[in-house]
N, C-alpha and C. Protein backbone atom coordinates (compact mmCIF):
# COMPACT_ATOMS: atom_id res chain seq x y z
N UNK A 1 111.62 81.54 74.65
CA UNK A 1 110.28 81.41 75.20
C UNK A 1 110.34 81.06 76.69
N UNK A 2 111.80 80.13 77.12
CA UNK A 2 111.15 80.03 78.76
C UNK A 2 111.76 81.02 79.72
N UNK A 3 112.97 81.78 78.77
CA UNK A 3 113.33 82.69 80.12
C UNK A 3 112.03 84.11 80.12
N UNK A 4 111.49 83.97 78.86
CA UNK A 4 110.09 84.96 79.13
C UNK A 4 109.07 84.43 80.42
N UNK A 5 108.65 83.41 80.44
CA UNK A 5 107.90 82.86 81.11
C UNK A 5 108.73 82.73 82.45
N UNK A 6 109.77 82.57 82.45
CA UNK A 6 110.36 82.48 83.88
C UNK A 6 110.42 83.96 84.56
N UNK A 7 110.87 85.06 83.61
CA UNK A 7 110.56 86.31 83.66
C UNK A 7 108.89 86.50 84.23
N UNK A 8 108.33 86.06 83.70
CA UNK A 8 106.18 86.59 83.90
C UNK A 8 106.38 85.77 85.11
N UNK A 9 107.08 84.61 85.24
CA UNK A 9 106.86 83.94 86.88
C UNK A 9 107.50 84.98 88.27
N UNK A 10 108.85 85.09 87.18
CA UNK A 10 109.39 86.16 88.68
C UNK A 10 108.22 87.11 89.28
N UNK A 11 107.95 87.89 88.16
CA UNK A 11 106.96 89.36 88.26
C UNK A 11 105.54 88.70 89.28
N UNK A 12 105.22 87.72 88.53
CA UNK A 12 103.78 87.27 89.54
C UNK A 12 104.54 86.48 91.07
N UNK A 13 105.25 86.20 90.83
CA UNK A 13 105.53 85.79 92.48
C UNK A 13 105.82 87.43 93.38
N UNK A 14 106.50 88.16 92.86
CA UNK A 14 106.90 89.30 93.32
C UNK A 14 105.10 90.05 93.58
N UNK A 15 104.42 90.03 93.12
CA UNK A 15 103.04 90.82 93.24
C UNK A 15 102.35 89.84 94.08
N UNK A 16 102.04 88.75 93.93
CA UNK A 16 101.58 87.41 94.71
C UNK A 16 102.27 88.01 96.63
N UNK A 17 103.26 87.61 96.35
CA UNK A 17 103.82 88.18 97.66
C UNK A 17 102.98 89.27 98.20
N UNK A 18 103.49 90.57 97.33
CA UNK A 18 103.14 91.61 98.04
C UNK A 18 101.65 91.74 98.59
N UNK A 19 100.74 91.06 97.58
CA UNK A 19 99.14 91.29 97.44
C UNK A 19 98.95 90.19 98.96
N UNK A 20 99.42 89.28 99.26
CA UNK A 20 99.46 88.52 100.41
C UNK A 20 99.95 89.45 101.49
N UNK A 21 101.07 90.21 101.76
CA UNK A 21 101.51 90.61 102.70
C UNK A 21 100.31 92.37 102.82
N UNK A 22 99.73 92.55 101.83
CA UNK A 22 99.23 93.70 102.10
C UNK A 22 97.30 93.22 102.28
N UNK A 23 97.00 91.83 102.53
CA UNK A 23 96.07 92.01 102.98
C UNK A 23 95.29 91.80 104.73
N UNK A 24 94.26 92.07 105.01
CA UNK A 24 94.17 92.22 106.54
C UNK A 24 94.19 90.58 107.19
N UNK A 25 95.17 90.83 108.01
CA UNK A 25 95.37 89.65 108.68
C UNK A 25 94.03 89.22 109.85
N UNK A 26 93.95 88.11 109.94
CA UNK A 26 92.29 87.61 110.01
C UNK A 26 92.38 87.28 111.61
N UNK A 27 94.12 87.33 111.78
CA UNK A 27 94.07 86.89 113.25
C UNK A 27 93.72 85.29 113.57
N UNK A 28 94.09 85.09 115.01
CA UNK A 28 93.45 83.52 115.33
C UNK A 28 94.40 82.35 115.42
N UNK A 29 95.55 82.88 114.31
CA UNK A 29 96.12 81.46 114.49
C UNK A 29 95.17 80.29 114.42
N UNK A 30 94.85 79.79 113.11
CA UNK A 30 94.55 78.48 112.85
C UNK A 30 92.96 78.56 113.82
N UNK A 31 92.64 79.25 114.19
CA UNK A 31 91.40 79.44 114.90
C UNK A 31 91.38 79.83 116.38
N UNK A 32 92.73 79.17 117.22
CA UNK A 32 92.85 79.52 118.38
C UNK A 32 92.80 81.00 118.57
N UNK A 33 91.91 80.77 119.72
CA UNK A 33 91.97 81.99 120.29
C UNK A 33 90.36 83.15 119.93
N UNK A 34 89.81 82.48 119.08
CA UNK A 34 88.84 82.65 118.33
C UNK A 34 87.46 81.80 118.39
N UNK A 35 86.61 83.06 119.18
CA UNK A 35 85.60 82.37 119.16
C UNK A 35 84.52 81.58 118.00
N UNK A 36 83.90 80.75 118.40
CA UNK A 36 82.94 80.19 117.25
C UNK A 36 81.99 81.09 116.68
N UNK A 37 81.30 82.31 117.17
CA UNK A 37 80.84 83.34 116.91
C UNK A 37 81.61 83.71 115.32
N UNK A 38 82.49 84.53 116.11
CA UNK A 38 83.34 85.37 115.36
C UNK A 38 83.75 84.44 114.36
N UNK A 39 83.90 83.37 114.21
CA UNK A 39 84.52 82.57 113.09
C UNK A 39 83.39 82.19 111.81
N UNK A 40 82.38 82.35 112.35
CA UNK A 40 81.03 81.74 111.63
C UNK A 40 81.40 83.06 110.82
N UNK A 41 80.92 83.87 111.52
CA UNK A 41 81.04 85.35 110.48
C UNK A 41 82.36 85.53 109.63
N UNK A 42 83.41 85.82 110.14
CA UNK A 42 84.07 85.96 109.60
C UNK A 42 84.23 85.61 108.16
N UNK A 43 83.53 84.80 107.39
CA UNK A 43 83.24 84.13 106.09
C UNK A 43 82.31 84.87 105.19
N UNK A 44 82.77 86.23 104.98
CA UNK A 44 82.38 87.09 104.20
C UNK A 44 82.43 86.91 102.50
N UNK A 45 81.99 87.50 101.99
CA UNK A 45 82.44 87.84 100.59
C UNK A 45 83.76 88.42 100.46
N UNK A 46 84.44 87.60 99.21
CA UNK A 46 85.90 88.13 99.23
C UNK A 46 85.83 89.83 98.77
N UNK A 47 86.68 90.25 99.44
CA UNK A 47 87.37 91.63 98.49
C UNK A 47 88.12 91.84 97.68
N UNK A 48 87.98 92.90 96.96
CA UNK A 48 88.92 93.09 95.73
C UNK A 48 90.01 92.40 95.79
N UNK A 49 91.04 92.75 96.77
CA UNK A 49 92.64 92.13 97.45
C UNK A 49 92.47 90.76 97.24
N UNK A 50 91.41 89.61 97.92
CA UNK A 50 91.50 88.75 97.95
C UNK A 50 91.20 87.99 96.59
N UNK A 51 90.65 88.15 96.11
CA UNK A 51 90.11 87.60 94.51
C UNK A 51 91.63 88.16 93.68
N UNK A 52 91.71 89.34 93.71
CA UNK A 52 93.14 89.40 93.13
C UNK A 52 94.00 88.50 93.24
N UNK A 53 94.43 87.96 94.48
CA UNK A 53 95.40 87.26 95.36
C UNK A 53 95.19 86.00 94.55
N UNK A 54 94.05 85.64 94.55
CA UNK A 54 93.58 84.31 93.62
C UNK A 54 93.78 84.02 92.59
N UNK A 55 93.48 85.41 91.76
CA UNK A 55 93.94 85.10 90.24
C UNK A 55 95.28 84.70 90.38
N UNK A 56 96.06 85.97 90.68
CA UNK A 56 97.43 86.01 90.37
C UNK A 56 97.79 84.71 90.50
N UNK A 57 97.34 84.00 92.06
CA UNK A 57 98.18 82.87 92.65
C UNK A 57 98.05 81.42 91.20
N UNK A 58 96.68 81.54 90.60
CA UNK A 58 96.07 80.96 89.68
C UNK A 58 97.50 81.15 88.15
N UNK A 59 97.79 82.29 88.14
CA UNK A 59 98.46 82.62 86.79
C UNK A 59 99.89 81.90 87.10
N UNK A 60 100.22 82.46 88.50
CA UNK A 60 101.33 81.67 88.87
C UNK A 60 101.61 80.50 88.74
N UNK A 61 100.62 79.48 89.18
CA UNK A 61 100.69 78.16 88.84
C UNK A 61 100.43 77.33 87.15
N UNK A 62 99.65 77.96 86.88
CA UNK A 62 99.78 77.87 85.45
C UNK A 62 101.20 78.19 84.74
N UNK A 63 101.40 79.41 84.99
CA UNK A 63 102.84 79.44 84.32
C UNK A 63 104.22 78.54 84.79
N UNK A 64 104.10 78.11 86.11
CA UNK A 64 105.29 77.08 86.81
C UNK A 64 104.71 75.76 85.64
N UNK A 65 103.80 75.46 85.56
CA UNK A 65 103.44 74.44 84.92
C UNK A 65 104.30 74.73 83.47
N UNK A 66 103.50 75.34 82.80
CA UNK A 66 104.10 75.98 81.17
C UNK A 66 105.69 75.96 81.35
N UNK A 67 106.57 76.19 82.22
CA UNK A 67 107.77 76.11 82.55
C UNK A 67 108.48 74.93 82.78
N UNK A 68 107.45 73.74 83.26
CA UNK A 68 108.41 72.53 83.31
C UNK A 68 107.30 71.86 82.34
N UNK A 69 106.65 72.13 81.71
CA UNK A 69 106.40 71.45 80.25
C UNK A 69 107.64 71.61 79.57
N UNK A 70 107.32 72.93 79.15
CA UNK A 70 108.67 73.14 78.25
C UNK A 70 109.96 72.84 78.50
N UNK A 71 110.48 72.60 79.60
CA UNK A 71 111.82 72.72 79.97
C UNK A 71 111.84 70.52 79.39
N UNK A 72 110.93 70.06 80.18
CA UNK A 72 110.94 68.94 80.06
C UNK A 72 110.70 68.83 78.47
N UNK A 73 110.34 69.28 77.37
CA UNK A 73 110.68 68.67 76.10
C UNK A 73 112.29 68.86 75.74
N UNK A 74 112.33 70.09 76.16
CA UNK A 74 114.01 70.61 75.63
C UNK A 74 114.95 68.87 76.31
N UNK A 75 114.26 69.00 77.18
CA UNK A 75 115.26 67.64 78.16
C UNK A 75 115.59 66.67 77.10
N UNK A 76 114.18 66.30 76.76
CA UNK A 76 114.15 65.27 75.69
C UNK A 76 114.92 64.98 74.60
N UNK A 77 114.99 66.02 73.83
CA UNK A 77 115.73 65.78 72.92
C UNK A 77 117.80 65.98 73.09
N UNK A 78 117.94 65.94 74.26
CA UNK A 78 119.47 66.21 74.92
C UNK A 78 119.48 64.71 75.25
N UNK A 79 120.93 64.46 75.35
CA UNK A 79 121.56 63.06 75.74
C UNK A 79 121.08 62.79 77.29
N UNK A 80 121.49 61.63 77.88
CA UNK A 80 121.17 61.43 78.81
C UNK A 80 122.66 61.74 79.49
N UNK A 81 122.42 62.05 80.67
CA UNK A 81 124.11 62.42 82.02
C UNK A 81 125.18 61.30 81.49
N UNK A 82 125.09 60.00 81.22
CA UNK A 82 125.67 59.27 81.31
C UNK A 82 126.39 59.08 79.70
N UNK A 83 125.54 59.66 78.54
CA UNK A 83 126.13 59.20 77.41
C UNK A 83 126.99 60.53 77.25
N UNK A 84 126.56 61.60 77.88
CA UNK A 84 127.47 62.78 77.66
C UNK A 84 128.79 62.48 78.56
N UNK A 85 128.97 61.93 79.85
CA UNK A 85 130.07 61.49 80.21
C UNK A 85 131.22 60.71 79.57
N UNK A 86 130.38 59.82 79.09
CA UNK A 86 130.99 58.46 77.75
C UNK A 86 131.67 59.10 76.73
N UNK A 87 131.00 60.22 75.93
CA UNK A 87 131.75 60.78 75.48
C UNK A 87 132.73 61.96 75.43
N UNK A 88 132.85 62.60 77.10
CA UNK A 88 133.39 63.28 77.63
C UNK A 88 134.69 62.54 77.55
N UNK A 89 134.83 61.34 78.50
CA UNK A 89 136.21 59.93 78.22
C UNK A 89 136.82 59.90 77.30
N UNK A 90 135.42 59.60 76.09
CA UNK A 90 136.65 59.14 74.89
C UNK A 90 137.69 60.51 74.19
N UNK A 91 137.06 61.94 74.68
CA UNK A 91 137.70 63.38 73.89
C UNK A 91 139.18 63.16 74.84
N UNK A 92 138.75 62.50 76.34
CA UNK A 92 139.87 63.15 76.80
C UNK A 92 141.74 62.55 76.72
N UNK A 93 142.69 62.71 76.73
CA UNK A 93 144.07 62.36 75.93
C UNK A 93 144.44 60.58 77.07
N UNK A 94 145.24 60.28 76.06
CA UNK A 94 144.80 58.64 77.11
C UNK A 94 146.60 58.61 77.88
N UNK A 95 146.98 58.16 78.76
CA UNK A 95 147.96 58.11 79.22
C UNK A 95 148.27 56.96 78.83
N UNK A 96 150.06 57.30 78.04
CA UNK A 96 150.26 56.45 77.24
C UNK A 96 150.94 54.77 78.44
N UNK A 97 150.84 54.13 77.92
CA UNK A 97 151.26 53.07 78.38
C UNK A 97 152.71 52.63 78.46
N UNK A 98 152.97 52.04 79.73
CA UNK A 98 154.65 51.93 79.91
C UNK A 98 154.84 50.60 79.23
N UNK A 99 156.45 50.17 78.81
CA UNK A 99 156.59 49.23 78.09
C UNK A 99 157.52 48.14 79.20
């Protein structure tokens, strides 16, 4: 179940990207350079591209979520770093002692 979901994450970051890089750049830099006119307006109704951009970005985050839910139960029920070391020690052969 999570390398599916890590799979549906790759795919939506990969479209997320693209749907970002293929829409019209608004110009301005952070506003500079841009009059107050032009900025008032500029606050149109979104387009198709952009509402897309939203969902996806929306599915994306949902699924990163669903991904460290799950990963974090699997955690749970595994030892902790330190008791798996402990018993890493005791498997390993003991150097015998000089007399």
């Amino acid at each position: 179940m999570e390398s599916l979901l890590i799979m549906i994450n790759i795919i939506l970051a990969i479209i997320l990207v693209i749907s970002v890089l293929l829409q019209k750049s608004e110009g301005g830099a952070l506003g500079l350079g841009v009059s107050q006119d032009n900025f008032t307006s500029a606050r149109s109704v979104g387009s198709f591209l952009t509402k897309f951009t939203s969902i996806i970005a929306t599915l994306f985050i949902i699924c990163s979520i669903a991904i460290v839910a799950i990963s974090r139960d699997e955690l749970r029920e595994t030892q902790s770093v330190l008791e798996k070391q402990e018993e890493e020690d005791s498997n390993l052969p003991q150097i015998p002692q000089s007399k």
